[in-house]
Protein backbone atom coordinates (compact mmCIF):
# COMPACT_ATOMS: atom_id res chain seq x y z
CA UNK A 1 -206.01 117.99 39.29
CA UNK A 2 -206.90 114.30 38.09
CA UNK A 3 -208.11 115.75 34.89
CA UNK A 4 -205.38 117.43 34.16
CA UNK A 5 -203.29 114.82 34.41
CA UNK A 6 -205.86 112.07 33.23
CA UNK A 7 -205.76 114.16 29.73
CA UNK A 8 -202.00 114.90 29.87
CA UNK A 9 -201.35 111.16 30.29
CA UNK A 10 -204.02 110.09 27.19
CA UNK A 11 -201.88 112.70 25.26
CA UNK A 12 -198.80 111.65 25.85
CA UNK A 13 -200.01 107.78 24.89
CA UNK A 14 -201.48 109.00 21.62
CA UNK A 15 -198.48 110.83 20.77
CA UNK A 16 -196.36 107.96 21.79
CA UNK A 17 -198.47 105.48 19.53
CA UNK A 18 -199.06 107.65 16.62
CA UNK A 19 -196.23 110.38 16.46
CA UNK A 20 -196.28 110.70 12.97
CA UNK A 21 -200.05 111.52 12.96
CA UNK A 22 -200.08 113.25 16.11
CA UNK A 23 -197.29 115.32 15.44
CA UNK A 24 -198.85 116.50 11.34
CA UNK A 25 -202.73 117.10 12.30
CA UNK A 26 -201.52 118.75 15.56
CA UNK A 27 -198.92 121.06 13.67
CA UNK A 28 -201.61 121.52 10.51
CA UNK A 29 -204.15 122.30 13.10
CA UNK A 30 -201.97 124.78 14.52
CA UNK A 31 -200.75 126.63 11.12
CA UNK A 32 -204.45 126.62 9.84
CA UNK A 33 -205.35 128.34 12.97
CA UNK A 34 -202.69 130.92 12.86
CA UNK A 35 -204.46 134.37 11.48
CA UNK A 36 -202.95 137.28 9.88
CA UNK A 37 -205.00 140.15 8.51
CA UNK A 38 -208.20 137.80 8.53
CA UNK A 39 -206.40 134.82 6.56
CA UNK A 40 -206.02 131.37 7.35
CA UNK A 41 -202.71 129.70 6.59
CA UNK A 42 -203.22 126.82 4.31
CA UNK A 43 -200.94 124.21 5.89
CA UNK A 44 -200.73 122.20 2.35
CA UNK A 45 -198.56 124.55 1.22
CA UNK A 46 -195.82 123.74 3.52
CA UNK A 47 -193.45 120.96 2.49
CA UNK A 48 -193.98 119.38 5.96
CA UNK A 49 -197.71 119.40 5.64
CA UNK A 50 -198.20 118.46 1.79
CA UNK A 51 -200.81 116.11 1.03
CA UNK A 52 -198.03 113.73 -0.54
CA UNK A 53 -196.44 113.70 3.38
CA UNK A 54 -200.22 113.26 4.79
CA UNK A 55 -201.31 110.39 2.32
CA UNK A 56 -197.99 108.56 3.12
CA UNK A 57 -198.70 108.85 6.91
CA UNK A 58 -202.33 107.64 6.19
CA UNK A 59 -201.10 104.71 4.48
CA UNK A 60 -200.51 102.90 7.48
CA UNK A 61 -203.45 103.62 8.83
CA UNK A 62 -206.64 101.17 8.05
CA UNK A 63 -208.98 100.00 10.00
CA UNK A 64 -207.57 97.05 11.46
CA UNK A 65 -204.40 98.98 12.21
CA UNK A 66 -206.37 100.88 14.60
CA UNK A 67 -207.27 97.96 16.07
CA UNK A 68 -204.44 96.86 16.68
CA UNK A 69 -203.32 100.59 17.99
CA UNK A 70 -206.26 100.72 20.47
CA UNK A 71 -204.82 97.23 21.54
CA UNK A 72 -201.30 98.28 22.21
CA UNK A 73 -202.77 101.69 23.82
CA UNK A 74 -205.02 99.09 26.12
CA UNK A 75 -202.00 96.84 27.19
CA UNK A 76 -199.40 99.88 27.66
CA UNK A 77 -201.65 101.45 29.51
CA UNK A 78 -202.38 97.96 31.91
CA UNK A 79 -198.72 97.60 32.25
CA UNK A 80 -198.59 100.82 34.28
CA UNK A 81 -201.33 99.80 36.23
CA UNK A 82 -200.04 96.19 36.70
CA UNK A 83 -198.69 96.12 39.98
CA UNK A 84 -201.70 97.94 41.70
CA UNK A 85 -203.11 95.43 44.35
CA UNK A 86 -206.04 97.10 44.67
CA UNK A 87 -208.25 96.14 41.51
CA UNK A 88 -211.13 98.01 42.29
CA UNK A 89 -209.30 101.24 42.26
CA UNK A 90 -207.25 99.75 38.95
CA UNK A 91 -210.71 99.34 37.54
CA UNK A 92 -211.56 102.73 38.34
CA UNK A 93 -208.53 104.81 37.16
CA UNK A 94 -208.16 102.67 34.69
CA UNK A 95 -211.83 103.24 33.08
CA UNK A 96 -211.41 106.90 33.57
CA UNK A 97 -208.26 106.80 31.67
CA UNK A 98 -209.61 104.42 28.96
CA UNK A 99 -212.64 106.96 28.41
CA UNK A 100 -210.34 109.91 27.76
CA UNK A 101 -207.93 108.56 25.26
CA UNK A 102 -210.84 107.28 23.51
CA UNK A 103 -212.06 111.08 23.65
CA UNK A 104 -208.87 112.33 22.32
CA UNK A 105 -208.36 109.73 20.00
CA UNK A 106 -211.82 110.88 17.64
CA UNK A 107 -210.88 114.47 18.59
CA UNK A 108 -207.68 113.36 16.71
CA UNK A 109 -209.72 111.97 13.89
CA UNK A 110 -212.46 115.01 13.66
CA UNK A 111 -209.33 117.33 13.22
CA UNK A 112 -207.86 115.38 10.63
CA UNK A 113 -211.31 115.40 9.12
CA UNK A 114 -211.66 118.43 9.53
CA UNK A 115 -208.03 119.56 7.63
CA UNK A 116 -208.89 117.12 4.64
CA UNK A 117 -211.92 118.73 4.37
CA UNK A 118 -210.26 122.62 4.29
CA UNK A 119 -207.32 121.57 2.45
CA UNK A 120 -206.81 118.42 1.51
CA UNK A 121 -209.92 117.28 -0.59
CA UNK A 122 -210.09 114.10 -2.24
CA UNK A 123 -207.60 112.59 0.42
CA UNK A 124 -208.75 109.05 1.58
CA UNK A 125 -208.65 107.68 4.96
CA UNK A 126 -209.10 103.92 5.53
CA UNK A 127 -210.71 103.75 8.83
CA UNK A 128 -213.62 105.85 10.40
CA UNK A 129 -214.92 107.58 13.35
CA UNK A 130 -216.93 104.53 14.50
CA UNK A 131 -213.80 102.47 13.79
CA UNK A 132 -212.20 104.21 16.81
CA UNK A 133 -215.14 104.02 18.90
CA UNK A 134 -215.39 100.08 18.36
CA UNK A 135 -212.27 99.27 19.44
CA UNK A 136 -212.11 101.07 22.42
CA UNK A 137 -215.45 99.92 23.40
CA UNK A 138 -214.19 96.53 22.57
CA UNK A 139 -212.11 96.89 25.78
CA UNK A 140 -214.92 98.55 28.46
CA UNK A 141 -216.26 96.19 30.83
């Protein structure tokens, strides 16, 4: 279905733009959520998923860098769409699409807030949830 696909496609962007984040709150997620005997895994203890790996993967992340993220995500995604003739159905797909990466880009950010505050306390990010939300909505019409 379109949804499917709409949220396979924002995926694949945010992974594409951010791999490095992506790939550690994704695989963090993942090892927090894995349960034995009624214990969570604390993904901090893992080499890949220290807090020194995390803080040097924040590092390049501030708020204007998502800025310019959200900007590159907003032109990659208009170069696929760039030889539609038909602009309102560009518009249209094109909104749609814009709307769901913007959805799984704070999902992104709510899990990594959501890991710092588990098992990472006191680690610092340099850009916030509305940070996100700006700059997409920068680019709605």
């Amino acid at each position: 279905s379109f949804d499917t696909e709409k949220d396979s496609y924002a995926i694949h962007l945010l992974r594409a733009s951010m791999p490095k984040l992506t790939s550690f709150v994704d695989g963090a997620t993942n090892l927090s959520a894995n349960t034995r005997s009624g214990q969570t895994a604390d993904p901090s203890n893992w080499a890949a998923y220290s807090r020194n790996n995390l803080d040097n993967i924040l590092a390049g992340y501030s708020s204007h860098e998502i800025e310019v993220l959200v900007k590159r995500l907003h032109d990659h995604m208009g170069s696929h769409f760039a030889n539609e003739p038909d602009n309102r159905m560009k518009d249209a797909i094109c909104e749609k699409l814009w709307s769901c990466m913007q959805g799984h880009t704070v999902s992104l950010y709510l899990k990594l807030y959501t890991l710092i505050e588990k098992h990472y306390k006191g680690t610092y990010i340099k850009f916030t949830k509305n940070d996100i939300i700006a700059a997409f909505e920068s680019y709605k019409k």
